[in-house]
Protein backbone atom coordinates (compact mmCIF):
# COMPACT_ATOMS: atom_id res chain seq x y z
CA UNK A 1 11.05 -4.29 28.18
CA UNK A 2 8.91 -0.84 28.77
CA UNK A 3 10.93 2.74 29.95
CA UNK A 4 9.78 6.18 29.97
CA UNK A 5 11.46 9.24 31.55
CA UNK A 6 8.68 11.50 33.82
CA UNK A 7 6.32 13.36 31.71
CA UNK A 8 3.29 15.67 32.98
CA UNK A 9 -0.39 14.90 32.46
CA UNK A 10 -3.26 16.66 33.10
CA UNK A 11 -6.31 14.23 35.47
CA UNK A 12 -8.63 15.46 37.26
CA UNK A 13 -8.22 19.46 36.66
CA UNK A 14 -4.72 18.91 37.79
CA UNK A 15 -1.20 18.58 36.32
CA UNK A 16 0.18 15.09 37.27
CA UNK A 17 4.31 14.03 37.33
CA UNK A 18 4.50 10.58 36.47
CA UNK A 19 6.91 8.31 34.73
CA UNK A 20 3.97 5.67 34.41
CA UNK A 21 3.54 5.45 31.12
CA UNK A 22 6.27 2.96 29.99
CA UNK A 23 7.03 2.23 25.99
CA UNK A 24 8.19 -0.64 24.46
CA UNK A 25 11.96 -0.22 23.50
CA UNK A 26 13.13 -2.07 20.04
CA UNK A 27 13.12 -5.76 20.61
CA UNK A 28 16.58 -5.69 19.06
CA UNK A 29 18.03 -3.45 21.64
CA UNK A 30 20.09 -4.01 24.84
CA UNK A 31 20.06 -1.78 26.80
CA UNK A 32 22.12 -1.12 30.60
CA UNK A 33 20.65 -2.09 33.88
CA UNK A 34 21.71 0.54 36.35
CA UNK A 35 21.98 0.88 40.00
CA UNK A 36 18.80 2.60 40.03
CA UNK A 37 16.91 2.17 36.67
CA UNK A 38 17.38 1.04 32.93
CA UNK A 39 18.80 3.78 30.77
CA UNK A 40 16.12 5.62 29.21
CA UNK A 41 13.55 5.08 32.39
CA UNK A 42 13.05 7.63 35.36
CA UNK A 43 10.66 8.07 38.11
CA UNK A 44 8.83 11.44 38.93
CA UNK A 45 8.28 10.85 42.66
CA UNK A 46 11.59 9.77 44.73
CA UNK A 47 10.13 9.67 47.85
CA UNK A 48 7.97 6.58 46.84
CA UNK A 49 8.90 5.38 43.76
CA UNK A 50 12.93 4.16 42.29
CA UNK A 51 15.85 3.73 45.07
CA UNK A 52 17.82 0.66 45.21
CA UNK A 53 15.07 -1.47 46.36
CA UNK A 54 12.57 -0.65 43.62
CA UNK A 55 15.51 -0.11 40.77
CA UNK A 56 13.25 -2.35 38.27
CA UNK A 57 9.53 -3.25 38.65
CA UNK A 58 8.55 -6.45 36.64
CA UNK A 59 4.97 -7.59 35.74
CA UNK A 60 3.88 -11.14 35.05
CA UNK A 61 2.03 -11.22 31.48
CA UNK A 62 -0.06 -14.37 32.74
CA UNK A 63 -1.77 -11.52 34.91
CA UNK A 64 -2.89 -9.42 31.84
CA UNK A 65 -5.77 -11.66 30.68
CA UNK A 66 -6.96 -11.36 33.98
CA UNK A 67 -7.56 -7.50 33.98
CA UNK A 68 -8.73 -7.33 30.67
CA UNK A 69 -11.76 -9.93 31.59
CA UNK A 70 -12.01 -7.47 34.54
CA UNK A 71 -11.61 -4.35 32.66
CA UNK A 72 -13.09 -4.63 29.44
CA UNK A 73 -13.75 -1.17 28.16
CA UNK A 74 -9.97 -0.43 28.41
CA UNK A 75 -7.41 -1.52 25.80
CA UNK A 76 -4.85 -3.10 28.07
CA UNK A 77 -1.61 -3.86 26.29
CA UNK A 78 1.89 -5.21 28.38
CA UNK A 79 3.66 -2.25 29.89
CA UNK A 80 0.16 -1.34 31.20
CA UNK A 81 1.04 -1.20 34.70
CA UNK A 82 4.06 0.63 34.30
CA UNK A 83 6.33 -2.19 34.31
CA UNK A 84 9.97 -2.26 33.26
CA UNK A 85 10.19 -5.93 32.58
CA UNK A 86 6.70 -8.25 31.22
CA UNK A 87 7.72 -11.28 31.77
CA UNK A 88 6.72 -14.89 31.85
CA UNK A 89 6.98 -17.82 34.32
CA UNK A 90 8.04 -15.51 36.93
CA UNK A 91 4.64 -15.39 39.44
CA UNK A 92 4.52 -13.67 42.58
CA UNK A 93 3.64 -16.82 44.52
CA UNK A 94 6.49 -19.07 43.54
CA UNK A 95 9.07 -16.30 43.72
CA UNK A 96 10.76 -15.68 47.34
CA UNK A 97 11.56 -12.46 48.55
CA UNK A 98 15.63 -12.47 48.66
CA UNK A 99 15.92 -14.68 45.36
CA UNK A 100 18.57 -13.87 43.55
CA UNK A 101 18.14 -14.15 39.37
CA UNK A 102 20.55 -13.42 36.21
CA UNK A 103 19.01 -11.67 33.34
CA UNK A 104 21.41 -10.82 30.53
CA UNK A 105 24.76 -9.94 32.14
CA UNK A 106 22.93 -8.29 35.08
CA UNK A 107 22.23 -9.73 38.72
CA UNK A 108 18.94 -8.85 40.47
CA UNK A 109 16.76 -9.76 43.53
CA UNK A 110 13.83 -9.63 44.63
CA UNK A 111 13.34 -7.04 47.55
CA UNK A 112 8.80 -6.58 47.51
CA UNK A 113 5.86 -6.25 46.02
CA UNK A 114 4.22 -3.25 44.63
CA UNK A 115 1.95 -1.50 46.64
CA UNK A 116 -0.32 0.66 44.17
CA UNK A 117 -0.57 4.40 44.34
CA UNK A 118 -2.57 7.36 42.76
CA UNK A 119 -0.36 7.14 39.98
CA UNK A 120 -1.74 3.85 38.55
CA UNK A 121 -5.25 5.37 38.57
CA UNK A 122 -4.05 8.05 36.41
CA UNK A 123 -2.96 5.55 34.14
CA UNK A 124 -5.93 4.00 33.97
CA UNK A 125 -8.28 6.99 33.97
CA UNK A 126 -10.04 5.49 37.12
CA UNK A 127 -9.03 5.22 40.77
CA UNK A 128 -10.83 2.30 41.80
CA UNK A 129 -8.21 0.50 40.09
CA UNK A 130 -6.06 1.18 42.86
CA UNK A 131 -8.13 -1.29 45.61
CA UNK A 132 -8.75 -3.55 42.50
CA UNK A 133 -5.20 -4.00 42.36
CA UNK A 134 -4.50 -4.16 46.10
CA UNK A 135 -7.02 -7.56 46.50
CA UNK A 136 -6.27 -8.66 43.38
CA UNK A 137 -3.06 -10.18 44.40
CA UNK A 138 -1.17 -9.76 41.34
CA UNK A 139 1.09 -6.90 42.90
CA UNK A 140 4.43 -7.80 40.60
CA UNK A 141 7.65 -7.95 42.29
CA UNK A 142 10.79 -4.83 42.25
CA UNK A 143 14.04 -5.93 42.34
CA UNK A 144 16.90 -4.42 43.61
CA UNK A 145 20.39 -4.67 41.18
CA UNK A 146 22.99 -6.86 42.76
CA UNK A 147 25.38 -6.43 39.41
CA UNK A 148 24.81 -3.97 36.71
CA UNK A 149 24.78 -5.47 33.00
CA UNK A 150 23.06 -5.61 29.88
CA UNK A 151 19.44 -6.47 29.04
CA UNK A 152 17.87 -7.30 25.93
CA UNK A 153 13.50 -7.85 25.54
CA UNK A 154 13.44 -11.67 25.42
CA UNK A 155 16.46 -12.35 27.94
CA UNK A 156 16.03 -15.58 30.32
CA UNK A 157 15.50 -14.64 33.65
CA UNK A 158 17.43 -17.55 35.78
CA UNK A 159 17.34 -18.33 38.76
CA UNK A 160 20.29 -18.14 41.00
CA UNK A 161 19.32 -18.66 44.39
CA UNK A 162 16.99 -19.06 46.19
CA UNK A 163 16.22 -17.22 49.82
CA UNK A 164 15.70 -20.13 52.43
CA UNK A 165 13.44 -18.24 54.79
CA UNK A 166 10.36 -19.06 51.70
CA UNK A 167 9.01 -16.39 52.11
CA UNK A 168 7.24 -15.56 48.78
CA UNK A 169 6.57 -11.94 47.40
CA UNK A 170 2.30 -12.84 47.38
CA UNK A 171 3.22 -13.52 51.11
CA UNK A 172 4.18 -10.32 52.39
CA UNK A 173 0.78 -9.00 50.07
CA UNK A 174 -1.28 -11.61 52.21
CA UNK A 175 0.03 -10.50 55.66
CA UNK A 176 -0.99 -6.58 54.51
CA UNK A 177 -4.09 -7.08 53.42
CA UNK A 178 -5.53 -10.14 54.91
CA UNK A 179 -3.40 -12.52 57.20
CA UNK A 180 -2.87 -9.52 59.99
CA UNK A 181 -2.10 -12.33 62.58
CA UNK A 182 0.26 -14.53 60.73
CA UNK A 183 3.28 -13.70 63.20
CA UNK A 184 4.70 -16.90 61.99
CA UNK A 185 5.20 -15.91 58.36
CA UNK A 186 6.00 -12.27 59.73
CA UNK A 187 9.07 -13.46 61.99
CA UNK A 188 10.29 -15.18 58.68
CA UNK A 189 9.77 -12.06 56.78
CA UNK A 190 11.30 -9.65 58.81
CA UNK A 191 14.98 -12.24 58.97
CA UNK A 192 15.24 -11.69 54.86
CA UNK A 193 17.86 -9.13 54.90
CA UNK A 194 16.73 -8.08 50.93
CA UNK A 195 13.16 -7.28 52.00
CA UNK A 196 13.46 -3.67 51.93
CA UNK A 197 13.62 -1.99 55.66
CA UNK A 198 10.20 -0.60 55.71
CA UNK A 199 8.38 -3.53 55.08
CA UNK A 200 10.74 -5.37 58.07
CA UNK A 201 10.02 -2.54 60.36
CA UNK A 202 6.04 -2.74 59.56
CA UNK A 203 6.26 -6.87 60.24
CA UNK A 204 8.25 -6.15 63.47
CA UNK A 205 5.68 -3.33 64.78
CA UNK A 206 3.20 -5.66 64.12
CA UNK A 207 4.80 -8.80 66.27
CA UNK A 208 5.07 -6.69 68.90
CA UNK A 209 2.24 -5.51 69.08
CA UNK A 210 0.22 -8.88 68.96
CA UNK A 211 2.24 -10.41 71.17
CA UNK A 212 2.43 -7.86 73.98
């Protein structure tokens, strides 16, 4: 488990907000799983980062060898991509948007994937991370908090239920970046009432507008 409260950095000749740069917390801690965060983490940018729907951002550790074959120069270590939770066995293809999971004596669910912004290239020192990312199609997956509880660093993550529209957090990164036409897999989307509203509203702007 990773938190950090905002901090200011200086990239590019220019003083940057962020809340990025996640720590490791003691592995012998719990800690509370809040409405809108863990205690201890914060986000600089409201607008587009935290809410309900992106209360907790989690990051698939199978995904790490991956960047550091494809980023070698940089010393990639979990928490990397700002993520509250690194976890393991949880992958963005096998996980459906609206699946509900206990962790600890909390209750989440999936709501989207992470779309990357600036903020991740000031992590990284580089801002062609940010497309890397995109097309990479390891986005991670928020999760909005159905019940708040207590969380401790190796904490199960079990499944509750599962959403039966199947449609899986990769999928909604697939019909963004490359299956523009899939108005199939888009009418499913935009029926799972925990996607968060402006992804449905983007699916349903886009049926309409290849079917008219």
């Amino acid at each position: 488990m990773n938190v950090a409260y905002p901090r200011e950095v200086f990239f590019n000749g220019e003083i940057v907000r962020t809340g990025i740069f996640k720590e490791p917390i003691d592995g012998s801690s719990r800690i509370a799983l809040r409405r809108l965060n863990l205690d201890g983490d914060g986000q600089a940018d409201l607008t587009v980062h935290g809410g309900p729907d992106k209360a907790v951002y989690a990051y698939p550790s199978e995904h790490y060898e991956y960047w550091r074959e494809q980023l070698p120069t940089i010393n990639i270590s979990f928490g990397m991509f700002g993520e509250n939770f690194t976890t393991e066995g949880l992958l963005e293809q096998e996980v459906n948007i609206g699946d509900e999971f206990r962790i600890g004596s909390a209750k989440i669910v999936a709501t989207q994937p992470r779309m990357p912004c600036y903020k991740l290239g000031v992590k990284f020192g580089r801002m062609d991370i940010i497309r890397r990312f995109l097309i990479s199609g390891r986005p991670g997956i928020y999760f909005k908090v159905l019940q708040e509880g207590q969380v401790g660093a190796g904490d199960e993550i079990e499944l509750v239920s599962r959403d039966k529209n199947n449609v899986t957090v990769k999928d909604i990164v697939r019909l963004y970046v490359d299956d523009k036409e899939d108005t199939v897999t888009m009418q499913r989307a935009a029926k799972v009432k925990a996607l968060a509203k402006g992804w449905r509203d983007h699916f349903r702007q886009q049926i309409e507008q290849l079917t008219k």
